[in-house]
C-alpha atoms as a PDB file:
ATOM      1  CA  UNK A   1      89.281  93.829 119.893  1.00  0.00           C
ATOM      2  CA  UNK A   2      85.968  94.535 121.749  1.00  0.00           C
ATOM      3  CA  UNK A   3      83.769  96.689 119.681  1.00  0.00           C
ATOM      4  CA  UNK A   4      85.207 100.046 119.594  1.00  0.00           C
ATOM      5  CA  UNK A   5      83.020 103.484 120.643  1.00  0.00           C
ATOM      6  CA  UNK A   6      85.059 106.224 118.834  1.00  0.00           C
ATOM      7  CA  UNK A   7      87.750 106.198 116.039  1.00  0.00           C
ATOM      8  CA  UNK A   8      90.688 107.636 118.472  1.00  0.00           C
ATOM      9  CA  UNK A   9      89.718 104.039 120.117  1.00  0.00           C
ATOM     10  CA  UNK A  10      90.222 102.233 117.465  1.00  0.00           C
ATOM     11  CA  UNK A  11      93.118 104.084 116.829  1.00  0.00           C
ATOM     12  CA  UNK A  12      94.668 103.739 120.377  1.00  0.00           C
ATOM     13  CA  UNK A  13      94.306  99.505 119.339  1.00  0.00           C
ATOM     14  CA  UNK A  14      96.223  99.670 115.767  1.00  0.00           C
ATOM     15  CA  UNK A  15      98.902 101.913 117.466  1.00  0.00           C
ATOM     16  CA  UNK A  16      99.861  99.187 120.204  1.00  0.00           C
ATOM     17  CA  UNK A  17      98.726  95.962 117.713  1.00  0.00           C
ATOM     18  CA  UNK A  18     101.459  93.464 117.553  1.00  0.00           C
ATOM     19  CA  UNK A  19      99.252  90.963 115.804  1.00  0.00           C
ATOM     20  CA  UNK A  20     101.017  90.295 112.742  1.00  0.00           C
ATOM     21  CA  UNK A  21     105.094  90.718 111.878  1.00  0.00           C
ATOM     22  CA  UNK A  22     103.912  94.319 110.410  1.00  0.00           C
ATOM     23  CA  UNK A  23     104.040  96.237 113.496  1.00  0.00           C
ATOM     24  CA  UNK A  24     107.987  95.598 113.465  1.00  0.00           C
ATOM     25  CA  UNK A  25     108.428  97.774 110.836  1.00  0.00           C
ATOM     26  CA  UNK A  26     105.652 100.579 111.871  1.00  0.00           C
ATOM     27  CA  UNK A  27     107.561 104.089 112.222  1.00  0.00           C
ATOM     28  CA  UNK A  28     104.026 105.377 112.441  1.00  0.00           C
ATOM     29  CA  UNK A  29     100.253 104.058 112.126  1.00  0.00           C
ATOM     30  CA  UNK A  30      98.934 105.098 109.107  1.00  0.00           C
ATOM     31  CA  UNK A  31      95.374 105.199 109.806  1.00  0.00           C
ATOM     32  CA  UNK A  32      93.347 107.419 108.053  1.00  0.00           C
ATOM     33  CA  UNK A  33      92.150 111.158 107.245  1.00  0.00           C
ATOM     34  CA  UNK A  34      88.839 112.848 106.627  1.00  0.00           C
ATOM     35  CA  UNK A  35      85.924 113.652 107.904  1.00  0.00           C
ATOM     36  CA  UNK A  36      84.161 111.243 110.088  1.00  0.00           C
ATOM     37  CA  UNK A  37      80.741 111.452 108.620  1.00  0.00           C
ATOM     38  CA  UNK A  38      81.776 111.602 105.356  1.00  0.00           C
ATOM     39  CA  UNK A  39      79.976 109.980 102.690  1.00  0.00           C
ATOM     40  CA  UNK A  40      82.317 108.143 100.281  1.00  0.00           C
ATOM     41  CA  UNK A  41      84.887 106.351 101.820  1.00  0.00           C
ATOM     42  CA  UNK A  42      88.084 105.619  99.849  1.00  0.00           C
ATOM     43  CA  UNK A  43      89.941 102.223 100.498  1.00  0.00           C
ATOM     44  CA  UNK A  44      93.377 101.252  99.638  1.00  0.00           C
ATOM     45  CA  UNK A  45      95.231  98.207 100.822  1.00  0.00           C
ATOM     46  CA  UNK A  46      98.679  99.339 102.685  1.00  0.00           C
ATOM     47  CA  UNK A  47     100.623 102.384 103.295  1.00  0.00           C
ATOM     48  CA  UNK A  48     104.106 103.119 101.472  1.00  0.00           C
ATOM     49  CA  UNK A  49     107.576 104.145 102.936  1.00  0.00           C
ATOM     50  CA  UNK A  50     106.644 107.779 102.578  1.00  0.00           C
ATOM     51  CA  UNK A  51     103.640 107.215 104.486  1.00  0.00           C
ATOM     52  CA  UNK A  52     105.226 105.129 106.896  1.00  0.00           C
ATOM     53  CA  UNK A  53     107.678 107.928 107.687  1.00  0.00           C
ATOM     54  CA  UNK A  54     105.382 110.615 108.080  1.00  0.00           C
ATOM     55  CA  UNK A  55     101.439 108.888 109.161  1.00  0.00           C
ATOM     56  CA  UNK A  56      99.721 110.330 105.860  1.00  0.00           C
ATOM     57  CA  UNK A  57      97.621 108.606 103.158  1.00  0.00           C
ATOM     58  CA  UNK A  58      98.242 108.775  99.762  1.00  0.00           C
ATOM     59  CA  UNK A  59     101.398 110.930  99.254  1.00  0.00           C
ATOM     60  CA  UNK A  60     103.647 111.008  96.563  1.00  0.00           C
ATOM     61  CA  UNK A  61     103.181 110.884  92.754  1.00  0.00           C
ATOM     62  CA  UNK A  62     100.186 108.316  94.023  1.00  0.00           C
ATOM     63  CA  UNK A  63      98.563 111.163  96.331  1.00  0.00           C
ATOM     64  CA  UNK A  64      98.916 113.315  93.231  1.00  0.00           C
ATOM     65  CA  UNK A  65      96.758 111.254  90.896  1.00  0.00           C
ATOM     66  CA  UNK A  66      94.699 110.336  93.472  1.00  0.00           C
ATOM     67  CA  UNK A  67      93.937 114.000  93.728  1.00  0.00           C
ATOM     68  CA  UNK A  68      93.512 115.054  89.814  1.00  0.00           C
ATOM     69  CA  UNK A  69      91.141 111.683  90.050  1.00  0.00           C
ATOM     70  CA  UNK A  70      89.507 113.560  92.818  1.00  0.00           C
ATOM     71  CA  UNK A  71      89.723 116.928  91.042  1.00  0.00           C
ATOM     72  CA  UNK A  72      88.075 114.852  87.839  1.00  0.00           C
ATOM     73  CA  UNK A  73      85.252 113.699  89.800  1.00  0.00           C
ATOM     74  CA  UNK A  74      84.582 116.968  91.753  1.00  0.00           C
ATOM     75  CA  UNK A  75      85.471 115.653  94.281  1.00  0.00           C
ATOM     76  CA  UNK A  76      87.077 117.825  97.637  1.00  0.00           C
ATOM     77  CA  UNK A  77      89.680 115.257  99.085  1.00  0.00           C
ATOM     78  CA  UNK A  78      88.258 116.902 102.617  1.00  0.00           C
ATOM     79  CA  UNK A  79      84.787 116.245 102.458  1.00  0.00           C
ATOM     80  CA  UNK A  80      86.010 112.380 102.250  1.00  0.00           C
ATOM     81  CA  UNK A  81      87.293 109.468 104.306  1.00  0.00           C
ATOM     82  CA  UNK A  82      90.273 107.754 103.373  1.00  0.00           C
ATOM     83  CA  UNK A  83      92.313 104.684 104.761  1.00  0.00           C
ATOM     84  CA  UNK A  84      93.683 101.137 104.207  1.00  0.00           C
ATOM     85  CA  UNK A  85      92.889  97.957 104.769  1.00  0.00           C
ATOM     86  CA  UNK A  86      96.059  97.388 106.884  1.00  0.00           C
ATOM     87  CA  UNK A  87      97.851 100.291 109.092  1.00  0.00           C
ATOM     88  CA  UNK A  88     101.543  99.294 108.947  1.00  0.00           C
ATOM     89  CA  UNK A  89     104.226  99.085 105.654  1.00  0.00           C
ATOM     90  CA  UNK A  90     105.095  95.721 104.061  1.00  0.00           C
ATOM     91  CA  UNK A  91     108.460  97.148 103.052  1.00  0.00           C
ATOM     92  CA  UNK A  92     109.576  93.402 101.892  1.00  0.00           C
ATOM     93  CA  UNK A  93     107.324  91.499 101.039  1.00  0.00           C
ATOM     94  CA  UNK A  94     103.808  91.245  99.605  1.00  0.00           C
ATOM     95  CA  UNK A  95     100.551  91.605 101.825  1.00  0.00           C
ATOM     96  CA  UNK A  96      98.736  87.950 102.349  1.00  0.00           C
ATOM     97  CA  UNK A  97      96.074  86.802 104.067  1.00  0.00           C
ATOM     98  CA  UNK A  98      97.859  86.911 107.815  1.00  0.00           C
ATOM     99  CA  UNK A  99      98.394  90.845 107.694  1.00  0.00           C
ATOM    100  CA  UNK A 100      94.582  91.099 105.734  1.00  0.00           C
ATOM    101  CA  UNK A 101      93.059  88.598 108.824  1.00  0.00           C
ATOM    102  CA  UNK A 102      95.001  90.731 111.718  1.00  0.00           C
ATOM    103  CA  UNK A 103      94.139  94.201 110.456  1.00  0.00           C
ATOM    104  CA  UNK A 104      90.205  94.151 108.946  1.00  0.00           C
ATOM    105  CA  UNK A 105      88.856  94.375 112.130  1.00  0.00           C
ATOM    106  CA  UNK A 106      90.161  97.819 112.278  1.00  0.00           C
ATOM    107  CA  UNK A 107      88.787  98.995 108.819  1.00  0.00           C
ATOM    108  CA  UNK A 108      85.347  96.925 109.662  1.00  0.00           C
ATOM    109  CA  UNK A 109      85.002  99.378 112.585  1.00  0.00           C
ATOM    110  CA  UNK A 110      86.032 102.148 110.633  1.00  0.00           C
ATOM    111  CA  UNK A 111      83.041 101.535 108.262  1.00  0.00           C
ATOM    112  CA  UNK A 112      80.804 100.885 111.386  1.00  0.00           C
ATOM    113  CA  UNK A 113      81.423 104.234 112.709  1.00  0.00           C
ATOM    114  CA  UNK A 114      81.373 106.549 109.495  1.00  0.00           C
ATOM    115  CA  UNK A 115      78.665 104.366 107.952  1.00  0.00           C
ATOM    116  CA  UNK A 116      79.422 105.770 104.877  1.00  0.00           C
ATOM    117  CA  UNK A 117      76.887 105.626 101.838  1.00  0.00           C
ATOM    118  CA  UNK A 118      79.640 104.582  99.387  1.00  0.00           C
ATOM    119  CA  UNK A 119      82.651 102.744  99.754  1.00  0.00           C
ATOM    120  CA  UNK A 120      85.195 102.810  96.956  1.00  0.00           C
ATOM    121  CA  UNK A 121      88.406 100.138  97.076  1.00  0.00           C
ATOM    122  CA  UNK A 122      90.878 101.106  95.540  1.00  0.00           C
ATOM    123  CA  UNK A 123      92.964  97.956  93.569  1.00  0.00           C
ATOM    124  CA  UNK A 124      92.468  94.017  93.083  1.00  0.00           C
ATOM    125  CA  UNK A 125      92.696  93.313  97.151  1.00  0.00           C
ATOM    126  CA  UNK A 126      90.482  95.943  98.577  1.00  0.00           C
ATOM    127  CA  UNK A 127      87.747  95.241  96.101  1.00  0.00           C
ATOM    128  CA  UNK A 128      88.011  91.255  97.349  1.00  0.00           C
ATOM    129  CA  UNK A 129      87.841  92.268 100.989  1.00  0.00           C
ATOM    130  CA  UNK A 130      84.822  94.641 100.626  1.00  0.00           C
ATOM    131  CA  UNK A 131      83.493  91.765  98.102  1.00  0.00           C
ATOM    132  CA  UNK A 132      84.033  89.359 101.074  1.00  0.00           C
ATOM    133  CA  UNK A 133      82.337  90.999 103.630  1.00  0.00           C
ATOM    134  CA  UNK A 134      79.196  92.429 101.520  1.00  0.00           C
ATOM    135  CA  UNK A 135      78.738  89.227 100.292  1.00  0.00           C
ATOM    136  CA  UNK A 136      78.924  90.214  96.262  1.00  0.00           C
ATOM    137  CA  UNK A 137      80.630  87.494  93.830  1.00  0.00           C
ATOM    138  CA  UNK A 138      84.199  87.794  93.139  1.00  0.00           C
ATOM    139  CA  UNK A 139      85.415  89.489  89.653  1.00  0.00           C
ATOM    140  CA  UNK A 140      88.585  90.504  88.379  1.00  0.00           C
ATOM    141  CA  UNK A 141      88.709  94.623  88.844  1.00  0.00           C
ATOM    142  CA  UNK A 142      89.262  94.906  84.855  1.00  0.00           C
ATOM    143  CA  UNK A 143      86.059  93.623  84.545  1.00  0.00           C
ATOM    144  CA  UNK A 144      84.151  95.419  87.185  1.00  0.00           C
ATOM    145  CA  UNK A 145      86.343  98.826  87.561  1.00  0.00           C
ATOM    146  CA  UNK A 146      84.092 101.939  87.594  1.00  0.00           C
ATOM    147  CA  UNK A 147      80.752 100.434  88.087  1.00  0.00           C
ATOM    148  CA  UNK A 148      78.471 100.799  90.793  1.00  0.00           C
ATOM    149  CA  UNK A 149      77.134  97.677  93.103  1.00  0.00           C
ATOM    150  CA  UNK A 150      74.852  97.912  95.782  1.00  0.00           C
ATOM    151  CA  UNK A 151      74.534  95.990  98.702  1.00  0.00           C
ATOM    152  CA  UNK A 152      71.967  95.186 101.097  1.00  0.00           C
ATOM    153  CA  UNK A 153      74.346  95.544 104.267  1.00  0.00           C
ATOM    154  CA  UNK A 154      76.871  93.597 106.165  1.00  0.00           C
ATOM    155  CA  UNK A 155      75.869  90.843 109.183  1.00  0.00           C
ATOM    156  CA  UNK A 156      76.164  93.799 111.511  1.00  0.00           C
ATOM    157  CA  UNK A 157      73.321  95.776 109.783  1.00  0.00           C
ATOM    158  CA  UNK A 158      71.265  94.031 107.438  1.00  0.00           C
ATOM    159  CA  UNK A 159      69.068  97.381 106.964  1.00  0.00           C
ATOM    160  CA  UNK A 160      71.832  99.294 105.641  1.00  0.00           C
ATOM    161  CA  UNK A 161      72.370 100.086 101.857  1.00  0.00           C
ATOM    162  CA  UNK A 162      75.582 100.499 100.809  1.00  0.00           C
ATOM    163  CA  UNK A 163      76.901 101.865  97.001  1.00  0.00           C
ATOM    164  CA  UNK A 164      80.402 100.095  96.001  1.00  0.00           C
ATOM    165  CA  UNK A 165      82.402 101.372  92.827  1.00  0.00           C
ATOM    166  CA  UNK A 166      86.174  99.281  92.551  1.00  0.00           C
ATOM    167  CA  UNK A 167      88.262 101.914  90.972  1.00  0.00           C
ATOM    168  CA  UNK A 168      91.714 100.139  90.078  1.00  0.00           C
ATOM    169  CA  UNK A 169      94.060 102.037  92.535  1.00  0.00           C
ATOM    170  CA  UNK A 170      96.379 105.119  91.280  1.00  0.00           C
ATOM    171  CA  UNK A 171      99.837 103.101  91.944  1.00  0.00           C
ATOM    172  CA  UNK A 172      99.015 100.296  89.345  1.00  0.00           C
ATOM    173  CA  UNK A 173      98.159 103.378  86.963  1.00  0.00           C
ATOM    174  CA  UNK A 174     102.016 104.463  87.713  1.00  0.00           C
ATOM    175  CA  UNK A 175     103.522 101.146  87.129  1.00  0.00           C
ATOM    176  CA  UNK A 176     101.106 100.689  83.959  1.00  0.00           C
ATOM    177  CA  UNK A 177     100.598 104.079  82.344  1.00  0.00           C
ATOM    178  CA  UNK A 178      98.691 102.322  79.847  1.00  0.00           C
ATOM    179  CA  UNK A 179      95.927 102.285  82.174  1.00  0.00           C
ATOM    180  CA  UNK A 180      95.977 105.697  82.638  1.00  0.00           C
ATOM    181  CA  UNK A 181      93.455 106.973  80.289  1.00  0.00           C
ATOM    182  CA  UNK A 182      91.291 104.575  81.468  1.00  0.00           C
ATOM    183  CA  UNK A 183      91.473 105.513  85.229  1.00  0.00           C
ATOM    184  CA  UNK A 184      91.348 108.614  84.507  1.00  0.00           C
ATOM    185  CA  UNK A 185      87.473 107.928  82.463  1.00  0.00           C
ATOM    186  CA  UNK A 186      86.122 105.771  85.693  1.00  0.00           C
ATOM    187  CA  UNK A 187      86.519 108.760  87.780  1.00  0.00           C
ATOM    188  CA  UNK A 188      85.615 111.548  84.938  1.00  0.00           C
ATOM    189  CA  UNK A 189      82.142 109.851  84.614  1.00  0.00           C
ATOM    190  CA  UNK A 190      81.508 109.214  88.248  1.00  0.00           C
ATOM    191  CA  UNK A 191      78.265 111.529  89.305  1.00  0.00           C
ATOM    192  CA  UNK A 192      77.937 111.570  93.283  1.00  0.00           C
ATOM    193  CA  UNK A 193      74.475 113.707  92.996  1.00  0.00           C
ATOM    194  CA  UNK A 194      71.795 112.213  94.406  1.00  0.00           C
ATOM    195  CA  UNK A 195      73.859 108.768  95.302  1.00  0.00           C
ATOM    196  CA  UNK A 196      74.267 108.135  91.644  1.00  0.00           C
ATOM    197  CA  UNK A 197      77.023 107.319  88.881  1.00  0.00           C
ATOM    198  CA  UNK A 198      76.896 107.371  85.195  1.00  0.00           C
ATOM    199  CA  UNK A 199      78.334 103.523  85.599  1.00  0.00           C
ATOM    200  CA  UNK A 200      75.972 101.080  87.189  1.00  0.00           C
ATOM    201  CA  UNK A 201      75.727  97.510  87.578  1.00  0.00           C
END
């Protein structure tokens, strides 16, 4: 993909990508909502069967935690910019490194355009891809969830600062309610004034 000038160009790319054996089961591309020059960008890895159906993030009982987390945080779900690592449902099977290799170019240009001032991945493989590519050692997300890193930039623009808080991500609260409380603290004691948190590294 040659580097992209607008988001309805990048898109225009996922919508017609056959790169991986994904796009065989895309109803619609799931690619993202908010505003783009929002400030926090939320990232989760890969969009459900509800979102498949309809092109919307986050619905569901996981769209409705997501937005008490939001509420719990002050947070307007509006004001921010949300998406996935990849654009199409894995309705069978797990997502590995194929699907992860075909669609980061997309979210990479995402980032490029909003150039948002905090990025927060949402679960175990979004925090290793934005890991990856800001070049920040590798933890598990129980040991790093709800802390704030800060980076230096990517190899597209070294200048750029860049805050990153893993949060684990709302549908392994669901599956594990015993995480619940605890999901629910990492986003109570987030504090977005001024670029900071009450959790830092």
């Amino acid at each position: 993909m040659r580097k992209p000038g607008s988001l309805s160009e990048i898109f225009d790319a996922v919508e017609s990508c056959k790169e991986c054996k994904l796009h065989k089961f895309r109803e619609k591309v799931v690619f993202a909502e908010g505003k783009d020059d929002a400030r926090i960008m939320l990232i989760g890895l890969s969009p459900g069967k509800r979102e498949n159906s309809t092109g919307k993030l986050f619905i569901g009982p996981a769209g409705d935690l997501l937005n008490e987390l939001l509420h719990l945080a002050k947070l307007n779900r509006s004001s921010l910019y949300i998406t996935n690592i990849v654009k199409c449902h894995a309705p069978t099977y797990s997502i590995g490194e194929e699907e992860i290799a075909a669609c980061s170019k997309y979210l990479d240009a995402q980032i490029e355009i909003i150039k948002p001032e905090i990025l927060i991945p949402l679960g175990t493989i979004a925090t290793q891809y934005v890991f990856g590519k800001y070049n920040l050692p590798g933890k598990r997300i129980s040991e790093i969830h709800g802390k704030l890193f800060s980076t230096a930039g990517d190899l597209f623009n070294p200048g750029s600062r860049i805050k990153i808080i893993p949060m684990f991500h709302p549908a392994a609260a669901l599956r594990n309610p015993a995480l619940l409380n605890t999901v629910r603290k990492d986003w109570q004691s987030l504090n977005f004034e001024e670029g900071k948190t009450n959790k830092a590294k």
